[in-house]
C-alpha atoms as a PDB file:
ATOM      1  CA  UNK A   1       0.000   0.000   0.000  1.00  0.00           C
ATOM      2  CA  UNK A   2       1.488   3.132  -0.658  1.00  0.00           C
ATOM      3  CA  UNK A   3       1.595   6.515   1.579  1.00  0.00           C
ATOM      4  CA  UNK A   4      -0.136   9.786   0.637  1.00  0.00           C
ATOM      5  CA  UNK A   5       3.209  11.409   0.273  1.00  0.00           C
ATOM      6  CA  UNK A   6       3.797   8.899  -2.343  1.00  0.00           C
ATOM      7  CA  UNK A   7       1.045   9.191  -3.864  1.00  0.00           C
ATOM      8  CA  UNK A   8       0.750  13.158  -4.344  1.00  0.00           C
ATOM      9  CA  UNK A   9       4.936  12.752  -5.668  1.00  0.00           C
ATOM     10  CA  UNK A  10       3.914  10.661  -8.099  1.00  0.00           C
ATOM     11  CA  UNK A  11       1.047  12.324  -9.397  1.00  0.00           C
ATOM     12  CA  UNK A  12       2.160  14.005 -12.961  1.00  0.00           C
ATOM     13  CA  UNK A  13       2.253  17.583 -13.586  1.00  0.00           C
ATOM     14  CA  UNK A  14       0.062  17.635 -16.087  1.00  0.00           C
ATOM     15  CA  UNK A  15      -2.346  16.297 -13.534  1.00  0.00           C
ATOM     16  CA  UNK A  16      -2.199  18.583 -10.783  1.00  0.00           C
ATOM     17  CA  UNK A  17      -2.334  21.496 -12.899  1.00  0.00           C
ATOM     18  CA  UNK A  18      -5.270  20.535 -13.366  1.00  0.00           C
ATOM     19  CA  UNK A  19      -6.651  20.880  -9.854  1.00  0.00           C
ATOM     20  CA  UNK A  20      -8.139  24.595  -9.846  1.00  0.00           C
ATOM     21  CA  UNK A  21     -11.249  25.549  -8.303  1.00  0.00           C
ATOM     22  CA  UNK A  22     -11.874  22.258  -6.620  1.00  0.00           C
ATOM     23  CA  UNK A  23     -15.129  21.936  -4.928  1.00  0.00           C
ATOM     24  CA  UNK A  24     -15.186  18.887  -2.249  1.00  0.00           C
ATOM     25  CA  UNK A  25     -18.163  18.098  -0.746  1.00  0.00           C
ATOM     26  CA  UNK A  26     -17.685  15.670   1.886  1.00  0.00           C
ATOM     27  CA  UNK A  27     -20.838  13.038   1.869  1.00  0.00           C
ATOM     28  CA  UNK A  28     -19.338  10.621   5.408  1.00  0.00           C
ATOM     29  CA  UNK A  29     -16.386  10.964   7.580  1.00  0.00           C
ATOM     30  CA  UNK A  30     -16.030   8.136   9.822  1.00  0.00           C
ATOM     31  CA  UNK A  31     -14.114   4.751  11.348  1.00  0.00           C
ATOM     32  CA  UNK A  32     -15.015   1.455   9.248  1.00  0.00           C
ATOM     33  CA  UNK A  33     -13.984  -2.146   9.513  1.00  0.00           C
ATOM     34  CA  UNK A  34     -13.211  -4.475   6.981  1.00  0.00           C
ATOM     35  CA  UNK A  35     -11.818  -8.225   7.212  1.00  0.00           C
ATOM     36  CA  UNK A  36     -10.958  -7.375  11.244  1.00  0.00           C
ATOM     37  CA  UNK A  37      -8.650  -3.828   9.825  1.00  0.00           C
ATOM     38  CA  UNK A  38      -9.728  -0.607  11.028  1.00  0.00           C
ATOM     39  CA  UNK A  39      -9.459   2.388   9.031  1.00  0.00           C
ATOM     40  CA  UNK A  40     -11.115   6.143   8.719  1.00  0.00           C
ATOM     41  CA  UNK A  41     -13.155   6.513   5.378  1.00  0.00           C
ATOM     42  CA  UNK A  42     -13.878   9.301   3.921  1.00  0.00           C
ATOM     43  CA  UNK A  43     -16.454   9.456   1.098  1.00  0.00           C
ATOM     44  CA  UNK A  44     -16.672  13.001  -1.044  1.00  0.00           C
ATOM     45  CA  UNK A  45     -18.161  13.886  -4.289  1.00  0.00           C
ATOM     46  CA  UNK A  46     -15.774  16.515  -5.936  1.00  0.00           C
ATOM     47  CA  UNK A  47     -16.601  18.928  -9.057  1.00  0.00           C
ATOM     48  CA  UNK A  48     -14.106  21.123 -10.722  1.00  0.00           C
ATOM     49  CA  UNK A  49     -15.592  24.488 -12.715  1.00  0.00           C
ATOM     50  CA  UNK A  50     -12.179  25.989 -14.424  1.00  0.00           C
ATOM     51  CA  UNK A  51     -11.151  26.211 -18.549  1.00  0.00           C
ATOM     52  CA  UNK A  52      -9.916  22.598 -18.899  1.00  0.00           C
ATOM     53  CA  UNK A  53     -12.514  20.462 -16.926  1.00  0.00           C
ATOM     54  CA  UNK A  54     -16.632  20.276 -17.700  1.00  0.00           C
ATOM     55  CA  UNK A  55     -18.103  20.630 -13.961  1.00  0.00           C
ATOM     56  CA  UNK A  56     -19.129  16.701 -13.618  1.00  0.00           C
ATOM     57  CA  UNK A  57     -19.450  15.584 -10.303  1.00  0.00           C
ATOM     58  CA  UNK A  58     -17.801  12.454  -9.226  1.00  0.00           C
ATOM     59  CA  UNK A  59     -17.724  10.442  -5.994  1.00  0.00           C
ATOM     60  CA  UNK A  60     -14.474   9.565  -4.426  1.00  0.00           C
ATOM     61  CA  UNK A  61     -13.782   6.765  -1.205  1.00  0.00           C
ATOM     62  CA  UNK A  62     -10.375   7.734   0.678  1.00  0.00           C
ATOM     63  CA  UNK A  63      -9.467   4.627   3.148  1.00  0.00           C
ATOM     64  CA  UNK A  64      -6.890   5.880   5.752  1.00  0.00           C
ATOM     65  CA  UNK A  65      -5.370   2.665   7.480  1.00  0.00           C
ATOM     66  CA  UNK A  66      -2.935   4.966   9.525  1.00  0.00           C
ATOM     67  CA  UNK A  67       0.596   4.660   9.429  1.00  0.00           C
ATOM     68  CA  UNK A  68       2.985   1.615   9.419  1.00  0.00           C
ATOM     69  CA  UNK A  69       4.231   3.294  12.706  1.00  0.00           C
ATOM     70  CA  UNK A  70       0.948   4.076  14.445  1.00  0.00           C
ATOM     71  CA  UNK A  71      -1.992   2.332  12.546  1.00  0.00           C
ATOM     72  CA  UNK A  72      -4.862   3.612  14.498  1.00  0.00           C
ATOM     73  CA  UNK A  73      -4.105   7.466  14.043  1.00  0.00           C
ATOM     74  CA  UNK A  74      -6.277   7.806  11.026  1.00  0.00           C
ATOM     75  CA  UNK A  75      -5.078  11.988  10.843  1.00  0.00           C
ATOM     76  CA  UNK A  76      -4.317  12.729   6.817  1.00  0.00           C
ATOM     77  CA  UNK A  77      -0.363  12.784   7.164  1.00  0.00           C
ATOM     78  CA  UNK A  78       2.491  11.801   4.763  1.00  0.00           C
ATOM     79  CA  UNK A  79       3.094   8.683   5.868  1.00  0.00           C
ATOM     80  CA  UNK A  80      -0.526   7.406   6.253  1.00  0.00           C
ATOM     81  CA  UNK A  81      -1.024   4.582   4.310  1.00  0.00           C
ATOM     82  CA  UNK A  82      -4.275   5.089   1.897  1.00  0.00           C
ATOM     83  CA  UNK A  83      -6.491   2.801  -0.161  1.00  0.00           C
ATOM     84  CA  UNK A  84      -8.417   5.544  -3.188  1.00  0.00           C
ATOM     85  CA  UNK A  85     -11.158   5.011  -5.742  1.00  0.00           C
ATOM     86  CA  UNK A  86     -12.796   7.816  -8.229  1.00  0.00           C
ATOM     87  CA  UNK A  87     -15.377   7.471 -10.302  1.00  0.00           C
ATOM     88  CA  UNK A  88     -13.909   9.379 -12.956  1.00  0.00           C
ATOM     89  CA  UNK A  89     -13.325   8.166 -16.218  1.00  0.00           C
ATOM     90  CA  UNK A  90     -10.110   9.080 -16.269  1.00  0.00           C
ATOM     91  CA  UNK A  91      -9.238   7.024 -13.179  1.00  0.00           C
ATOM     92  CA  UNK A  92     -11.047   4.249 -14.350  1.00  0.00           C
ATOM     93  CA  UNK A  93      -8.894   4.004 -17.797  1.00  0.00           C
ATOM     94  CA  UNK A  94      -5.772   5.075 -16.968  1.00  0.00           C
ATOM     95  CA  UNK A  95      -4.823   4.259 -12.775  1.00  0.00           C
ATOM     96  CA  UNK A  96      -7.293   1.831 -11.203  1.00  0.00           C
ATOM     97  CA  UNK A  97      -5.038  -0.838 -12.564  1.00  0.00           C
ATOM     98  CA  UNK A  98      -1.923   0.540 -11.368  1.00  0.00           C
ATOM     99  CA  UNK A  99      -2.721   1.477  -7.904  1.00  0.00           C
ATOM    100  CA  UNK A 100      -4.120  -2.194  -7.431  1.00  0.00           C
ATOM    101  CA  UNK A 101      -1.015  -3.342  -8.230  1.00  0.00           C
ATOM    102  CA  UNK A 102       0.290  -1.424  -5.727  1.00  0.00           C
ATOM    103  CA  UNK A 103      -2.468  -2.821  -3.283  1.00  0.00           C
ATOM    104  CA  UNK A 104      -4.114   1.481  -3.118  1.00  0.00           C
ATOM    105  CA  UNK A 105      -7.024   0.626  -5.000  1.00  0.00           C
ATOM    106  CA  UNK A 106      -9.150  -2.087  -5.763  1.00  0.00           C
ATOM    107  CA  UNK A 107     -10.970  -3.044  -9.660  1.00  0.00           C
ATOM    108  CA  UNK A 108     -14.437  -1.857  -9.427  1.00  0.00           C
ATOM    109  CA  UNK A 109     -15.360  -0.026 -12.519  1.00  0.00           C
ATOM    110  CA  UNK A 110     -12.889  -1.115 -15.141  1.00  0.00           C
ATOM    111  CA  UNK A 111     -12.225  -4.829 -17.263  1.00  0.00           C
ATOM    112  CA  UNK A 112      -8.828  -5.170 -15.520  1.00  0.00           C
ATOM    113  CA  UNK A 113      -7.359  -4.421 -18.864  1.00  0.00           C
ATOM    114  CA  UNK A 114      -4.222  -3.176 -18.546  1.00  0.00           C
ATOM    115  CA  UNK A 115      -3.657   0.625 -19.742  1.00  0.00           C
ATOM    116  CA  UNK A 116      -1.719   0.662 -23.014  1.00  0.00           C
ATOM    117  CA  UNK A 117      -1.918   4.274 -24.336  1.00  0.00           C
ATOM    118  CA  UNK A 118      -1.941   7.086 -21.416  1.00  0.00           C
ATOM    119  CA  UNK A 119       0.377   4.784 -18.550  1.00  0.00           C
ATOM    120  CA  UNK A 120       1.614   1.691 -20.240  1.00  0.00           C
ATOM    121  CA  UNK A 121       4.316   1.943 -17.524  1.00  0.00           C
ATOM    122  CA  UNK A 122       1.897   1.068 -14.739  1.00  0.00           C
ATOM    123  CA  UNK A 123       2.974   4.113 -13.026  1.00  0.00           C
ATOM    124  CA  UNK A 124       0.509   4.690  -9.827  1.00  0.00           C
ATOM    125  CA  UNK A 125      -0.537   7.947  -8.966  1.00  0.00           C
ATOM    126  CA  UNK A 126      -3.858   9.773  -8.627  1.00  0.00           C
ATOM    127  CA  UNK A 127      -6.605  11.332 -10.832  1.00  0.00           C
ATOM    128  CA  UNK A 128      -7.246  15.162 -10.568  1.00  0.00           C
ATOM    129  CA  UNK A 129     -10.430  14.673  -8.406  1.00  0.00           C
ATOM    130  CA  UNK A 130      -7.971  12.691  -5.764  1.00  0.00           C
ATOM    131  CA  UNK A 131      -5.402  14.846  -5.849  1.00  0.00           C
ATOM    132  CA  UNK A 132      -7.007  18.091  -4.980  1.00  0.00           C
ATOM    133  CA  UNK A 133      -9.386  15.723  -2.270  1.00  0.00           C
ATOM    134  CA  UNK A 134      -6.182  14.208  -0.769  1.00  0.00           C
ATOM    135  CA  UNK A 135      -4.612  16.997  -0.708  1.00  0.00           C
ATOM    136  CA  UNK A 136      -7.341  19.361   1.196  1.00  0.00           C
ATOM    137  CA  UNK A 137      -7.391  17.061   3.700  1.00  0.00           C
ATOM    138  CA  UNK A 138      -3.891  16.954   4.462  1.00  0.00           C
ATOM    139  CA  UNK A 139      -4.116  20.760   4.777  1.00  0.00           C
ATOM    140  CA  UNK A 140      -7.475  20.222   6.871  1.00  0.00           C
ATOM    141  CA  UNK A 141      -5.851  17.878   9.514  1.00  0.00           C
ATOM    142  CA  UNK A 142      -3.283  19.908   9.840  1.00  0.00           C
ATOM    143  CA  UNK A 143      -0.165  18.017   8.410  1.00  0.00           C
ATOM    144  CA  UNK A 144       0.146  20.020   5.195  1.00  0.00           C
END
């Protein structure tokens, strides 16, 4: 699983430039379990309104499973360790793969296919919707 630092370092340029005028709306905030793990979800639907994005709305799921050092503080830090899904398109086609690889994700909307023409590399990072989200929250909990 990889951390949120890694995650926001890996993220292209391209990407985060991408990230203006975010508007997060956060839907649930709260501890979950899941095979006997407990972890903070956080479950947002995010819209962007600037020149290079169309103003759909798309629902994100942010697992925080802690750190490797302390797994039960669930605060947004680097090191937490973090499970993401988007419903974006752009997710779906070109990362969903890659971060379940990586054990950050999990195939919900896509074949499995792997992607051949945007990250034939496999490279894991985040979509723009994820990226401004993760990042917000880092800033919110006070470790950004």
């Amino acid at each position: 699983m990889l951390t949120l630092q890694q995650l926001l370092d890996l993220t292209p340029t391209a990407v985060r430039r991408r990230t203006a005028n975010p508007r997060i709306r956060r839907i649930k905030d709260k501890e979950e379990n899941k095979s006997g793990k407990k972890y903070r979800a956080v479950y947002t639907r995010t819209a962007f309104y600037n020149a290079v994005s169309t103003g759909n709305s798309y629902t994100l799921i942010i697992r925080n499973f802690g750190t490797k050092r302390f797994p039960n503080d669930y605060k947004f830090r680097p090191s937490s360790l973090l499970w993401v899904h988007c419903s974006c398109p752009y997710f779906l086609y070109n990362v969903e793969v890659a971060l379940t690889l990586k054990s950050s994700s999990s195939i919900y909307d896509s074949n499995g296919a792997l992607p051949r023409i945007k990250n034939p590399t496999l490279r894991p990072y985040l979509c723009k919707h994820l990226f401004a989200t993760v990042a917000n929250q880092l800033k919110a909990d006070g470790a950004g």
